[in-house]
N, C-alpha and C. Protein backbone atom coordinates (compact mmCIF):
# COMPACT_ATOMS: atom_id res chain seq x y z
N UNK A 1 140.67 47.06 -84.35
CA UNK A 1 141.14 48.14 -85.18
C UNK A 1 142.27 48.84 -84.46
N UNK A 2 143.47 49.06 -84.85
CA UNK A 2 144.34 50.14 -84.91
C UNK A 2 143.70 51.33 -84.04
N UNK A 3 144.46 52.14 -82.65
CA UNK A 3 144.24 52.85 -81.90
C UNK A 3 145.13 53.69 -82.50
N UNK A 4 144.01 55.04 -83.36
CA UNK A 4 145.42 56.21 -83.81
C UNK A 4 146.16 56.75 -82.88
N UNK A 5 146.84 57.19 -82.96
CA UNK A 5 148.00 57.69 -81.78
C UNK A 5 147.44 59.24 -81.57
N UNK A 6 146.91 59.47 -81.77
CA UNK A 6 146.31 61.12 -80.73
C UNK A 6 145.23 60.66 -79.85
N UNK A 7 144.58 59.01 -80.34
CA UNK A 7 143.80 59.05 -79.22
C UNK A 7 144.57 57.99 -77.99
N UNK A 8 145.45 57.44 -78.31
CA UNK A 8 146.27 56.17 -77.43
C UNK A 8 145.81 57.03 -75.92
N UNK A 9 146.24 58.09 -75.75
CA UNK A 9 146.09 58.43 -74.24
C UNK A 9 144.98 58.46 -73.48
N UNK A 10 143.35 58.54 -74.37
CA UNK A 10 142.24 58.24 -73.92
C UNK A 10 142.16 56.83 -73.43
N UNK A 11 142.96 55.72 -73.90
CA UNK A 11 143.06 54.33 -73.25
C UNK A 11 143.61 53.92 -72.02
N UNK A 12 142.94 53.19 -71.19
CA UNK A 12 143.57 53.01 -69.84
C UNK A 12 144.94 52.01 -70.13
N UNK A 13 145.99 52.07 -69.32
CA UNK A 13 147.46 51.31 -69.46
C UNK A 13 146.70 49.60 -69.71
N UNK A 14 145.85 49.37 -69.29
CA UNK A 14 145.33 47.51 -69.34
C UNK A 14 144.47 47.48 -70.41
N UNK A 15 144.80 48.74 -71.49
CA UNK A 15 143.68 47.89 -72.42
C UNK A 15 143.66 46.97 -73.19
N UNK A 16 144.88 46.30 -73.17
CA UNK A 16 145.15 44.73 -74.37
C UNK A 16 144.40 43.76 -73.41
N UNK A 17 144.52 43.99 -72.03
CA UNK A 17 143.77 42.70 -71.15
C UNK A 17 142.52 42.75 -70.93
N UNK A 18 141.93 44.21 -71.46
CA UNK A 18 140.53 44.79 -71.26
C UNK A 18 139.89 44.21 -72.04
N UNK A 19 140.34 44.51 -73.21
CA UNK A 19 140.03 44.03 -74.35
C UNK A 19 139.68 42.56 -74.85
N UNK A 20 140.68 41.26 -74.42
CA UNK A 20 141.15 40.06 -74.21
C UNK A 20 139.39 39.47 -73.35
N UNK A 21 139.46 40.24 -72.25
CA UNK A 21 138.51 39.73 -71.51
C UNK A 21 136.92 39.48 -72.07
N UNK A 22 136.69 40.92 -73.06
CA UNK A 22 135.67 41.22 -73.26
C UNK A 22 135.08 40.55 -74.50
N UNK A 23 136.58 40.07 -75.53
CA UNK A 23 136.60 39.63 -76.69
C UNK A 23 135.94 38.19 -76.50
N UNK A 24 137.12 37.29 -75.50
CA UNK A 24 137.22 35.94 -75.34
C UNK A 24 136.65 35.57 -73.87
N UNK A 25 136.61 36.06 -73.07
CA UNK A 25 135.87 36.08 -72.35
C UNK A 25 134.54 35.83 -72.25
N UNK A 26 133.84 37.27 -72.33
CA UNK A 26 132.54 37.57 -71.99
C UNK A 26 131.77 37.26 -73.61
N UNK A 27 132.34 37.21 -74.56
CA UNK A 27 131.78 36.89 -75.99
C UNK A 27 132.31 35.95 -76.57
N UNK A 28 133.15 34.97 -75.45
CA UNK A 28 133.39 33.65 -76.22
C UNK A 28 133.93 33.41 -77.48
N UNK A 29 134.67 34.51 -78.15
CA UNK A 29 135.38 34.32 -79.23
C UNK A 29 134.25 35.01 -80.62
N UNK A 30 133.33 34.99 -80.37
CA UNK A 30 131.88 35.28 -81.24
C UNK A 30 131.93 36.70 -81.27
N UNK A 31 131.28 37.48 -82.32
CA UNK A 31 130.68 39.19 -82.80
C UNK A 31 129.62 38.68 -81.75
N UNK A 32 129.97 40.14 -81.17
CA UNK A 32 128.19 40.30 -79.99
C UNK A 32 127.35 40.73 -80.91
N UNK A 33 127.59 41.28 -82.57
CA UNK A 33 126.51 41.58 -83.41
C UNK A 33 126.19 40.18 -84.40
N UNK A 34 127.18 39.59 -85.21
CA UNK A 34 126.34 38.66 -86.09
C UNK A 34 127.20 37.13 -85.65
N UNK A 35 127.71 36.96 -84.53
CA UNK A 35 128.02 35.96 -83.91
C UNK A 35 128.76 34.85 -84.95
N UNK A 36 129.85 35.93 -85.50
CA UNK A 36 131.21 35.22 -86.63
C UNK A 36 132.39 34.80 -85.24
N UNK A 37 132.76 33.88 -85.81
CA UNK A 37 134.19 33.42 -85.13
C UNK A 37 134.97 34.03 -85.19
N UNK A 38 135.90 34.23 -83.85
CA UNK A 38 137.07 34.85 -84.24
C UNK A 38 138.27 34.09 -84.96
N UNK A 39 139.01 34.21 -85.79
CA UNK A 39 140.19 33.69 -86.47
C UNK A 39 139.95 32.80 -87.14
N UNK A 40 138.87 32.27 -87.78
CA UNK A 40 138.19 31.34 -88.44
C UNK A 40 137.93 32.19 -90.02
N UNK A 41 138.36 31.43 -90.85
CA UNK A 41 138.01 31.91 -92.33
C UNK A 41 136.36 31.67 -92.64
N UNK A 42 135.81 32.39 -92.94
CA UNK A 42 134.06 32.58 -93.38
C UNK A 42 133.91 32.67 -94.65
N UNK A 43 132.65 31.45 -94.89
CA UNK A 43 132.06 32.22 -96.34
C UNK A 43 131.21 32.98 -96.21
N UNK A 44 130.92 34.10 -96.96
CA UNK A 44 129.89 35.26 -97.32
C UNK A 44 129.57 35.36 -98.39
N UNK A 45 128.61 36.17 -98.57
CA UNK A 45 128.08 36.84 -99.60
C UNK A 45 127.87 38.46 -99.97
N UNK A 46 128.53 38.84 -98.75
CA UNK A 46 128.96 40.25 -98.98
C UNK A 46 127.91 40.92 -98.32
N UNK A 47 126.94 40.49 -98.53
CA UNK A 47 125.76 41.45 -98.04
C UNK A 47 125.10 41.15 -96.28
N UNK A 48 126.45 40.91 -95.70
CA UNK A 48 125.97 40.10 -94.24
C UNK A 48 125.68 38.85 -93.92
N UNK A 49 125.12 38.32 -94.92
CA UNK A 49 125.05 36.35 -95.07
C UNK A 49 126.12 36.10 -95.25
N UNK A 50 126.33 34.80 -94.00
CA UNK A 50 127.68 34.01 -93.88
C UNK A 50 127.12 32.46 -93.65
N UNK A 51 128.30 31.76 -94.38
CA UNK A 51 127.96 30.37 -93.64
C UNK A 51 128.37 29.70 -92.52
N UNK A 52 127.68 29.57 -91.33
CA UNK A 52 127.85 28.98 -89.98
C UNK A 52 128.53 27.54 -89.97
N UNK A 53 129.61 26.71 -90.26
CA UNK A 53 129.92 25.63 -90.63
C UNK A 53 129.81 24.61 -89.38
N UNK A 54 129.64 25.38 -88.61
CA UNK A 54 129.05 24.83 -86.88
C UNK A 54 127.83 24.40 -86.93
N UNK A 55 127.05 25.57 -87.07
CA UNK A 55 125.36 25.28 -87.19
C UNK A 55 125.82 24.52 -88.47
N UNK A 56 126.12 24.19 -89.83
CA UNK A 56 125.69 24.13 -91.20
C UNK A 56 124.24 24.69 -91.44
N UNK A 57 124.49 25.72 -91.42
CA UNK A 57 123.14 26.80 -91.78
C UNK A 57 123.66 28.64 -91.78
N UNK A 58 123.17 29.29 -93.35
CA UNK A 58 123.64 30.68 -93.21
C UNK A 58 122.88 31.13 -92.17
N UNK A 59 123.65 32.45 -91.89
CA UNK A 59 123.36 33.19 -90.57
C UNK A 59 123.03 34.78 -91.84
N UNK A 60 121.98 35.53 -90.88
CA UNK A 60 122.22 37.09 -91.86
C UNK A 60 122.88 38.07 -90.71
N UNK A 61 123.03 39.05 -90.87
CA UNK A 61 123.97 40.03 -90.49
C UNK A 61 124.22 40.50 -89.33
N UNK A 62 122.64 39.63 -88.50
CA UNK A 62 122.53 39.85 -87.03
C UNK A 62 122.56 38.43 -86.14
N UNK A 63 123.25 37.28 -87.14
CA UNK A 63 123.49 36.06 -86.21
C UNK A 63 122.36 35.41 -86.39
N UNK A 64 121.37 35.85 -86.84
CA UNK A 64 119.89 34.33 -87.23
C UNK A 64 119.94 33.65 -87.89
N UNK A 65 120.19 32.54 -87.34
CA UNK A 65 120.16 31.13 -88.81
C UNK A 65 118.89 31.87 -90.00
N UNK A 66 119.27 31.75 -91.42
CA UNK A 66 118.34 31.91 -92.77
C UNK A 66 118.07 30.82 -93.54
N UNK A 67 117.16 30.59 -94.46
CA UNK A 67 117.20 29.73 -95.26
C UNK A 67 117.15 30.40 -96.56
N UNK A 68 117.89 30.41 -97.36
CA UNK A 68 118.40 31.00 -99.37
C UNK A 68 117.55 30.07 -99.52
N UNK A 69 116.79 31.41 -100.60
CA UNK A 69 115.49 30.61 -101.46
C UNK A 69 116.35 30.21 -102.81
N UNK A 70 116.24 28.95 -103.00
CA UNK A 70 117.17 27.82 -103.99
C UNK A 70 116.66 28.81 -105.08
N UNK A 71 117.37 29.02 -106.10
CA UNK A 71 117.11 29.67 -108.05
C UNK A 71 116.92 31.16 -107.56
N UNK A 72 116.26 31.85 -106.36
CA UNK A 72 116.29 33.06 -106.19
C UNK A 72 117.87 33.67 -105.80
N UNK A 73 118.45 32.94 -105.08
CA UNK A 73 119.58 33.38 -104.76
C UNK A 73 121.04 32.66 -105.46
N UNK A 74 121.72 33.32 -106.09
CA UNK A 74 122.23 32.49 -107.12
C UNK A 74 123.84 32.40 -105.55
N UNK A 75 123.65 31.70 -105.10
CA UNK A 75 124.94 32.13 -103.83
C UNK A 75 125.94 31.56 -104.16
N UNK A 76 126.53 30.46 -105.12
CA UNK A 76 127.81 30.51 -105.50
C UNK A 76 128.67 31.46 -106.53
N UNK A 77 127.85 32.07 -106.91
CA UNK A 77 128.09 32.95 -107.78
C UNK A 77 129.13 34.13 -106.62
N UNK A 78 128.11 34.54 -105.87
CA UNK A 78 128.72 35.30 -104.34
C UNK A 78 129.38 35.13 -103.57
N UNK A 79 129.89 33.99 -103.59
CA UNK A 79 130.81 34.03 -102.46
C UNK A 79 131.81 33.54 -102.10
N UNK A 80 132.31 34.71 -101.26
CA UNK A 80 133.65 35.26 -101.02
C UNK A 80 134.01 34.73 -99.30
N UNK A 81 135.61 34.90 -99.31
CA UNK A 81 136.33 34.51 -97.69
C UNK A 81 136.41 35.50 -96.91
N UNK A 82 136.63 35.15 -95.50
CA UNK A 82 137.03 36.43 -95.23
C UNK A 82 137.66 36.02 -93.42
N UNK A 83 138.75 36.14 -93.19
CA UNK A 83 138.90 35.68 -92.03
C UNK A 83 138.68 36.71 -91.37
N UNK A 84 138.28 36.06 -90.09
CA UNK A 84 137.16 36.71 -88.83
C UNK A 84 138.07 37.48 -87.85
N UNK A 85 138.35 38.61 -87.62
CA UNK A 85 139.22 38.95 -86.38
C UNK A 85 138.11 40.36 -85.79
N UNK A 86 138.46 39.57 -84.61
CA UNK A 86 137.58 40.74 -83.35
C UNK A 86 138.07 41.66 -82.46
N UNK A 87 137.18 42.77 -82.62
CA UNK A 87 138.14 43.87 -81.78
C UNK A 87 137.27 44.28 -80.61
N UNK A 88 137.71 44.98 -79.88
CA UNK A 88 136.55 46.03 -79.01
C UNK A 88 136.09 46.85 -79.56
N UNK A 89 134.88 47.53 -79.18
CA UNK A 89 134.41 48.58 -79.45
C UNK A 89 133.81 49.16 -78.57
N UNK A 90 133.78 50.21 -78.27
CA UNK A 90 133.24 51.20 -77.35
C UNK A 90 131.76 51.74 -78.01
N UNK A 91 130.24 51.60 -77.38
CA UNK A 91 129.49 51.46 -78.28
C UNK A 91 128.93 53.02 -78.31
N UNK A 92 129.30 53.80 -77.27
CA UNK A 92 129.55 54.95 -77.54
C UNK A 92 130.36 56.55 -78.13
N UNK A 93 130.93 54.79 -78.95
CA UNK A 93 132.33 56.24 -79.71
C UNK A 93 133.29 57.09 -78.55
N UNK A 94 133.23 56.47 -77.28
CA UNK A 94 134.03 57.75 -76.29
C UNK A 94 135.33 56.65 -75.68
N UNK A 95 136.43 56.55 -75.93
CA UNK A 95 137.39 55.58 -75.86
C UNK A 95 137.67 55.88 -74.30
N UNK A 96 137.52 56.84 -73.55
CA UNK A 96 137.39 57.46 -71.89
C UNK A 96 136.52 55.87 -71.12
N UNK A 97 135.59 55.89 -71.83
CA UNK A 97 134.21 55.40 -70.90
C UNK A 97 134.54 53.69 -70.82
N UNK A 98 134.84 53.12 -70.43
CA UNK A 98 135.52 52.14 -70.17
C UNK A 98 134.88 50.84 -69.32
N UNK A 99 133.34 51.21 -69.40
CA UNK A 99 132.37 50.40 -68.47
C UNK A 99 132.16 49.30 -69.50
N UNK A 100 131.97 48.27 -68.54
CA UNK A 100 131.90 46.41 -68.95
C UNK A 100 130.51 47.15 -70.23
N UNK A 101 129.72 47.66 -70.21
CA UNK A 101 128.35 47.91 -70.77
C UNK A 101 128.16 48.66 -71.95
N UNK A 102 129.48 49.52 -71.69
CA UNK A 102 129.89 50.23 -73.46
C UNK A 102 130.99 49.69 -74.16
N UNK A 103 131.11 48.49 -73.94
CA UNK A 103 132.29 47.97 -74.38
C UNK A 103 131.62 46.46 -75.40
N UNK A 104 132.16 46.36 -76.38
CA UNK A 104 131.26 45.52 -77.40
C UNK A 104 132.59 44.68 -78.13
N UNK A 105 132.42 43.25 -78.62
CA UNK A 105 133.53 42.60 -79.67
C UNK A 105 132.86 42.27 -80.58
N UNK A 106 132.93 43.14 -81.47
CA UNK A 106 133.03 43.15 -82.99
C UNK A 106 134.51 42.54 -84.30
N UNK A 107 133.33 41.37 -84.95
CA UNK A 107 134.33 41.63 -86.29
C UNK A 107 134.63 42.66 -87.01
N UNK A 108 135.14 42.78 -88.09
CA UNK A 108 135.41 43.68 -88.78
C UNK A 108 134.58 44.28 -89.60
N UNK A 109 133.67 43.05 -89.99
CA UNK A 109 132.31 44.12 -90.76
C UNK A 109 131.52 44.64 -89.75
N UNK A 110 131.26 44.41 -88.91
CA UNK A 110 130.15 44.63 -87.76
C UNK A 110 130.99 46.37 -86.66
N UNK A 111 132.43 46.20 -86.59
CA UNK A 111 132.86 46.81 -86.32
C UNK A 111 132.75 48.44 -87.71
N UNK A 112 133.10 47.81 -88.49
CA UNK A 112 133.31 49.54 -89.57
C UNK A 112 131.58 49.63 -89.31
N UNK A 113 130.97 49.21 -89.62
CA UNK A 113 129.41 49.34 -89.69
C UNK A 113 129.02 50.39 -88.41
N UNK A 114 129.24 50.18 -87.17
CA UNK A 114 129.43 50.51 -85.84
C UNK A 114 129.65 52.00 -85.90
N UNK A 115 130.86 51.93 -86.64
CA UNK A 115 131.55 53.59 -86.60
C UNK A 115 131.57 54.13 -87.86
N UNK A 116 130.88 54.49 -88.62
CA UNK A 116 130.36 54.77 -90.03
C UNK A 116 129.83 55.80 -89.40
N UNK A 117 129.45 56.19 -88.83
CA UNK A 117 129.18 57.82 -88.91
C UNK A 117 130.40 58.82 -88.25
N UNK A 118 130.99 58.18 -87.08
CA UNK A 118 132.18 58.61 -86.44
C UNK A 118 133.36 58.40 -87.89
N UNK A 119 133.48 57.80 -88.47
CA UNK A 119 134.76 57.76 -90.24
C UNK A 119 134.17 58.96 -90.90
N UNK A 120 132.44 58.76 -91.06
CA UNK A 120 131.99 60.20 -92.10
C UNK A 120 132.51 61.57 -91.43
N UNK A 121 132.22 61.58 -90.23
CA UNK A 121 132.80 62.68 -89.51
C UNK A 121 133.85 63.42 -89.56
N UNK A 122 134.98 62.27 -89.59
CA UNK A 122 136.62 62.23 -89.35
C UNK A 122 136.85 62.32 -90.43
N UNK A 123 136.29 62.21 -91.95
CA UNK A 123 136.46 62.25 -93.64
C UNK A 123 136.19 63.79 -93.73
N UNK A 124 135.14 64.11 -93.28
CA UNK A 124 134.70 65.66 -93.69
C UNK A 124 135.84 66.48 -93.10
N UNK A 125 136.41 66.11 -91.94
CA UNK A 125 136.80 67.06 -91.04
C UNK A 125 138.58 66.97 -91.85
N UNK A 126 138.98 66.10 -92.09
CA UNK A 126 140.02 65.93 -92.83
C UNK A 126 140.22 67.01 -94.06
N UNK A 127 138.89 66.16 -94.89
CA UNK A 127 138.68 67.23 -96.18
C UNK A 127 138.92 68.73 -95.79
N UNK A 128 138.22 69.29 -94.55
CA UNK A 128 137.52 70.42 -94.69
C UNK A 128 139.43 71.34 -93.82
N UNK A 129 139.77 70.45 -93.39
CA UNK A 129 141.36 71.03 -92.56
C UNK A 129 142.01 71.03 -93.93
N UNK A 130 142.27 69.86 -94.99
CA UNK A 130 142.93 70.15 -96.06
C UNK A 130 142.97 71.36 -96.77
N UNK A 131 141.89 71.98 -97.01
CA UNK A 131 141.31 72.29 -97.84
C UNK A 131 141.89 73.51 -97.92
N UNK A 132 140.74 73.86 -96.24
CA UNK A 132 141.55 75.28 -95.15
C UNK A 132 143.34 75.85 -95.72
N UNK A 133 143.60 74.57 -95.39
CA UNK A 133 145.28 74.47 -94.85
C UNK A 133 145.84 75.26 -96.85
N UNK A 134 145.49 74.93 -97.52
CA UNK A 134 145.21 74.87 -99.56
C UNK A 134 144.70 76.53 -98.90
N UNK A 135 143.86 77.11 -98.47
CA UNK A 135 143.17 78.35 -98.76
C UNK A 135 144.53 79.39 -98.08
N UNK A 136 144.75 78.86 -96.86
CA UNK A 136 145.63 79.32 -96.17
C UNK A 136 147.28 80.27 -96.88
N UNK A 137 147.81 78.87 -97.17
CA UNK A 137 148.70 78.76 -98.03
C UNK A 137 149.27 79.27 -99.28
N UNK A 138 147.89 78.10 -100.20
CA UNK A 138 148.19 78.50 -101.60
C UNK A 138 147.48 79.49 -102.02
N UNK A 139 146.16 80.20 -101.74
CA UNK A 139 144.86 80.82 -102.31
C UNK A 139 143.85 80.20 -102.56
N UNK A 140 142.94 81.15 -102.85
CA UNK A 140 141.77 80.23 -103.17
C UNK A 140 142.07 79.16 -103.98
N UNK A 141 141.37 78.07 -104.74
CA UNK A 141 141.18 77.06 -105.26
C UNK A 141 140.60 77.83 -106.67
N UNK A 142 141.50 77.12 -107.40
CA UNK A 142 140.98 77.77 -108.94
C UNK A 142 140.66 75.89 -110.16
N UNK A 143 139.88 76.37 -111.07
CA UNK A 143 139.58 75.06 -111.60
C UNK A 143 140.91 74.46 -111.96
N UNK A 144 141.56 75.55 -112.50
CA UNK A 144 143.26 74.75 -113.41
C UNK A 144 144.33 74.24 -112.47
N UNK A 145 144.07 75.05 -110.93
CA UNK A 145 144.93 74.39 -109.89
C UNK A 145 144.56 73.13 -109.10
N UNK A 146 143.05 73.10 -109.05
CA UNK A 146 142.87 71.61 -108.70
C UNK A 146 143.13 70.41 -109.33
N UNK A 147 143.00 70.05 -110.90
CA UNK A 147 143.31 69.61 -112.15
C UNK A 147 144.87 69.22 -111.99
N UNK A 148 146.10 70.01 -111.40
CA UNK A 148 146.98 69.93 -111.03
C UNK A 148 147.28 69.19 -109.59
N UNK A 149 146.70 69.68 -109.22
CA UNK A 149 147.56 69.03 -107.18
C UNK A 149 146.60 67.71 -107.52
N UNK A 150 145.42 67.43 -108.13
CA UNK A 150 144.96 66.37 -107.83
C UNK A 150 145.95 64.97 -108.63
């Protein structure tokens, strides 16, 4: 994922090689959560089931081979591509802490999943500065002026 630029300075100067190491390195190209390839196109089903074309066997959301119960699961109906790219993640949300042990390579679903409460956070806090910034400014918030700016 994209390092916003107010936090770039919490990153040490080596973090593309930090990163590199931890990705391809120490996780072999694989999610340390549901063990997707990196740069490899995947089938899914959206709901964390992917097909392993290595194993030939789906995997669910945490990397365990599954077996789809045949007529219960209608899975061509579901599914979708999705090429695999892996990032770091810091598994403590603190981009400072920089130890081999808080440091994680995540795909992209496994990654937003990760920081879903740190985005809810950063959504409210957005909203709630907008809003401010609207009270500040323009005045309170009236029904016929929201109807408008929106």
């Amino acid at each position: 994922m994209p390092i916003r630029p107010e936090h770039r300075f919490f990153y040490p100067i080596d973090w593309p090689q930090l990163s590199v190491v931890i990705r391809f390195g120490r996780a072999k190209g694989r999610c340390e959560a549901c063990k997707r390839p990196h740069g490899r196109i995947v089938y899914h089903l959206g709901d964390g089931r992917w097909w392993d074309g290595e194993a030939r066997a789906w995997r669910d959301g945490r990397g365990k081979v599954i077996r789809l119960s045949l007529g219960v699961d209608d899975v061509l109906a579901g599914v979708r591509r999705t090429r695999v790219v892996l990032a770091t993640a810091h598994r403590d949300h603190d981009p400072s802490n920089n130890a081999n042990a808080n440091l994680a390579a995540f795909c992209q679903r496994c990654h937003m999943i990760h920081d879903r409460p740190e985005h809810r956070q950063r959504r409210w806090l957005t909203l709630f500065r907008r809003k401010a910034l609207g009270d500040l400014f323009r005045g309170p918030y009236s029904r016929h002026r929201a109807e408008i700016t929106c």
